[in-house]
Protein backbone atom coordinates (compact mmCIF):
# COMPACT_ATOMS: atom_id res chain seq x y z
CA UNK A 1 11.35 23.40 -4.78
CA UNK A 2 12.80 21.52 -1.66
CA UNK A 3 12.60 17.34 -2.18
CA UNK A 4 13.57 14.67 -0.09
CA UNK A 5 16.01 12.22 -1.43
CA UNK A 6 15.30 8.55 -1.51
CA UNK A 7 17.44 5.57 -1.34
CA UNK A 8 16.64 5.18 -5.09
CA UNK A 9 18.29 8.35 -6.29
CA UNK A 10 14.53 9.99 -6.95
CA UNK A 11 13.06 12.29 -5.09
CA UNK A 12 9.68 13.37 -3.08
CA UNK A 13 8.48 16.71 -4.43
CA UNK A 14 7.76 19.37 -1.90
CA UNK A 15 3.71 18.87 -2.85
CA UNK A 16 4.13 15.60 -1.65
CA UNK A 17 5.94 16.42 1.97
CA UNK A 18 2.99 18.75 2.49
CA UNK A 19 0.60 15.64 1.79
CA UNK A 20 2.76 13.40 4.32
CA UNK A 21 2.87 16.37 6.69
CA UNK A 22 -0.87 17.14 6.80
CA UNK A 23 -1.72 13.23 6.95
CA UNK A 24 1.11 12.89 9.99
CA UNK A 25 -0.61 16.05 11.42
CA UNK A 26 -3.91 14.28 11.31
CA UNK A 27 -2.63 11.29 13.27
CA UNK A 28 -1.04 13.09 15.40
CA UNK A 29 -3.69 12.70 17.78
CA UNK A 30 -2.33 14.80 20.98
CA UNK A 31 -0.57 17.39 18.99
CA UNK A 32 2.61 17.15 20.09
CA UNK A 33 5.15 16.39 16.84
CA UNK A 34 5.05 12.81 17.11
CA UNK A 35 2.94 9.80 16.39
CA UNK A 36 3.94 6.12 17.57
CA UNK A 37 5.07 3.13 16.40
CA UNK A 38 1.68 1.74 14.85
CA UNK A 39 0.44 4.80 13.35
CA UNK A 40 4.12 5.36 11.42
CA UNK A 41 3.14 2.00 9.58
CA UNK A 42 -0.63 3.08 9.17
CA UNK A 43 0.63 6.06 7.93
CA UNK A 44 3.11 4.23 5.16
CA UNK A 45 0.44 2.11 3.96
CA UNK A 46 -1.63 4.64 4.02
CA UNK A 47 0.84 6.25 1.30
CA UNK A 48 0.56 3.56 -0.96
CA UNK A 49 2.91 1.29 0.56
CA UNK A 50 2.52 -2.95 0.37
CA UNK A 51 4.89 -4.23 2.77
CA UNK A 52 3.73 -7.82 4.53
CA UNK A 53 2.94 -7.56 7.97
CA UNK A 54 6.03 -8.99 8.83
CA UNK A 55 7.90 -6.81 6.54
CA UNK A 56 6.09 -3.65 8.19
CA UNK A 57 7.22 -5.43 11.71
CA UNK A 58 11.04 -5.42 10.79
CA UNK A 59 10.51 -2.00 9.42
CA UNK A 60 9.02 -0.07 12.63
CA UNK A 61 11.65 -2.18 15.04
CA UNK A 62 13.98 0.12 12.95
CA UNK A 63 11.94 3.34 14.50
CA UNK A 64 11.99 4.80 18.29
CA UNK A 65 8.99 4.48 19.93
CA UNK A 66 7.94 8.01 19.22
CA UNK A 67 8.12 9.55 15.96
CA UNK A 68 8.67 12.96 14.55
CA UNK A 69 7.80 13.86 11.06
CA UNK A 70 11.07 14.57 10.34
CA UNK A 71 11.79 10.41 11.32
CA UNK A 72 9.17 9.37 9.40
CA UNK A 73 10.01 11.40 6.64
CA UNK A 74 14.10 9.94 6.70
CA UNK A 75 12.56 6.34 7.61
CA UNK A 76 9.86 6.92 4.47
CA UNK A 77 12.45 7.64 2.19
CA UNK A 78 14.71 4.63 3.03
CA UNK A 79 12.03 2.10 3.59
CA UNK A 80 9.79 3.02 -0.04
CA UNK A 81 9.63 0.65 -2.74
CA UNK A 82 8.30 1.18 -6.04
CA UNK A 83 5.21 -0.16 -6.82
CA UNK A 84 4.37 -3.41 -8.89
CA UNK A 85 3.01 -2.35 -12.20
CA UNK A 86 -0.53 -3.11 -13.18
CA UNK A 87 0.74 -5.69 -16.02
CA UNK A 88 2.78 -7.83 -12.58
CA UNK A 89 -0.09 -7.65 -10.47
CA UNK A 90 -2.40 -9.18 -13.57
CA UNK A 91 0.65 -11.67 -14.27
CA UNK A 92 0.18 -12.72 -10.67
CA UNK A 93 -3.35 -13.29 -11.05
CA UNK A 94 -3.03 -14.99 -14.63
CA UNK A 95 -1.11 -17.77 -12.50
CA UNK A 96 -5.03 -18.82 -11.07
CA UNK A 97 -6.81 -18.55 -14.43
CA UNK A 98 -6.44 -22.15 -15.72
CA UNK A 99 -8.83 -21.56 -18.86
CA UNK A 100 -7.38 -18.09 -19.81
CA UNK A 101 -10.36 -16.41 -19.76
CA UNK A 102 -9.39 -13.28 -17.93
CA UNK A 103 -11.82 -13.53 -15.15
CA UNK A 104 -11.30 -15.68 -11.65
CA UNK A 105 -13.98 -16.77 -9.34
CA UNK A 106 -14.79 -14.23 -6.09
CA UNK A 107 -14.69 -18.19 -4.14
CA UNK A 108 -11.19 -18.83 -5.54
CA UNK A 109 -9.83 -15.08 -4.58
CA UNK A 110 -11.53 -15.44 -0.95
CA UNK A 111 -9.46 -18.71 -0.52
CA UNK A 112 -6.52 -17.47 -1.24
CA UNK A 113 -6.82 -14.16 0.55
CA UNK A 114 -7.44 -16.52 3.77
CA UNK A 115 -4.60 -19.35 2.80
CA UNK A 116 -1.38 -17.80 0.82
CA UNK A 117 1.37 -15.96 2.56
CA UNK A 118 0.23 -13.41 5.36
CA UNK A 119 -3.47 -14.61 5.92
CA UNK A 120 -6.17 -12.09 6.39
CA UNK A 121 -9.43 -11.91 8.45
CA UNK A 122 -12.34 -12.57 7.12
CA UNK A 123 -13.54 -8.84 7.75
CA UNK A 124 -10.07 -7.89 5.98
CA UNK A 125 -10.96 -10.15 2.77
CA UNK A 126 -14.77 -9.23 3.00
CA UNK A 127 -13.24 -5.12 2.90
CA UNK A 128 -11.51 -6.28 0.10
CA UNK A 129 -14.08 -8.19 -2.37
CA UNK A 130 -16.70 -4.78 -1.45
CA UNK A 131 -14.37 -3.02 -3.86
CA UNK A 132 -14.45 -5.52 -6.41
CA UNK A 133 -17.00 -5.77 -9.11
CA UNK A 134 -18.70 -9.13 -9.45
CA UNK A 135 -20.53 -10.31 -12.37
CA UNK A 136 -23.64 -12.65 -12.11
CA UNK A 137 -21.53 -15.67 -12.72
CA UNK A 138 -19.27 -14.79 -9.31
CA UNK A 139 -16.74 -14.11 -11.68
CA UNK A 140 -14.35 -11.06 -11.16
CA UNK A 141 -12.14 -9.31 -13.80
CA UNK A 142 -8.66 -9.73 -12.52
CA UNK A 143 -6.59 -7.10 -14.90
CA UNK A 144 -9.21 -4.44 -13.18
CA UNK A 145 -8.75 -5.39 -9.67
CA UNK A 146 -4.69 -5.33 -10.56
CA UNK A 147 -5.60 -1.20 -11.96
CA UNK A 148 -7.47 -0.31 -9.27
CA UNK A 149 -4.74 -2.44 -6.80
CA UNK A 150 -1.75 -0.43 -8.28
CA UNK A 151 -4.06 2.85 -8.05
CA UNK A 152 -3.67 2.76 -4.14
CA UNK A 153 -5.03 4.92 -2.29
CA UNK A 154 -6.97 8.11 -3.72
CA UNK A 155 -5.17 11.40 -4.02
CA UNK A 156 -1.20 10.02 -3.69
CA UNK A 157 -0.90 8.79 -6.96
CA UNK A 158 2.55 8.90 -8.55
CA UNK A 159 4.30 9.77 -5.72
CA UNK A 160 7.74 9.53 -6.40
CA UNK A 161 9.28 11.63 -9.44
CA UNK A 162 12.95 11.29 -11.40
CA UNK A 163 15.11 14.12 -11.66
């Protein structure tokens, strides 16, 4: 089965490049074997990727101004980082929760959404706290939001495999 090396020493597995290559594909808006600058970072966020925006800006300076899926592919594989593990993500979180009850207030996550490192719109934040359940209290479960965080996006799971 063909792979693609990364800068790790693991590997893509073919049924992976077909997922990249049909989500390039669909991007690929004028059919023509390349895609551009912004949609190269869509698209690597869109496959589970977490890089700040100003990480993602130093990244795609690295990239011509048109693609082909064969660049993005080579950039992919030298650009990907693993990703943090639920147990960081709720460590992060656990930082906030001065009473140790496992649960933060939506009000407290919104404010630091909007204030800590790269800010993000309100619309960004309110796209955000949609996906998060609530209880009646305005309390949210933080070691769920870190599952469903290191999840990432539906149907790329567990991208990356060790041979």
């Amino acid at each position: 089965m063909a792979t693609v090396s990364m800068k790790s020493g693991e590997t893509v597995p073919e049924e992976f490049i077909e997922t990249f290559r049909d989500n390039f594909n669909l991007i690929d808006d004028d059919k023509d074997g390349y895609i551009n600058k912004d949609a190269s970072g869509a698209l690597f966020r869109g496959l589970g990727q977490t890089p700040t925006d100003s990480e993602m800006k130093d990244l795609l300076d690295s990239l011509p101004d048109q693609v082909s899926f064969e660049t993005f592919i080579s950039w992919f594989s030298k650009s990907y980082r693993d990703p943090h593990s639920e147990s960081a993500v709720a460590r992060a979180f656990r930082v906030f929760d001065l009473s140790n009850s496992g649960v933060l207030p939506i009000s407290k996550f919104r404010e630091l959404l909007s204030s800590l490192g790269d800010s993000m719109t309100p619309d960004e934040i309110e796209d955000i706290i949609r996906e998060i359940p609530v209880d009646s209290r305005g309390n949210f479960d933080y070691v769920v939001l870190a599952r469903k965080l290191v999840e990432g996006p539906k149907g790329c799971p567990h991208l990356i495999s060790r041979d």
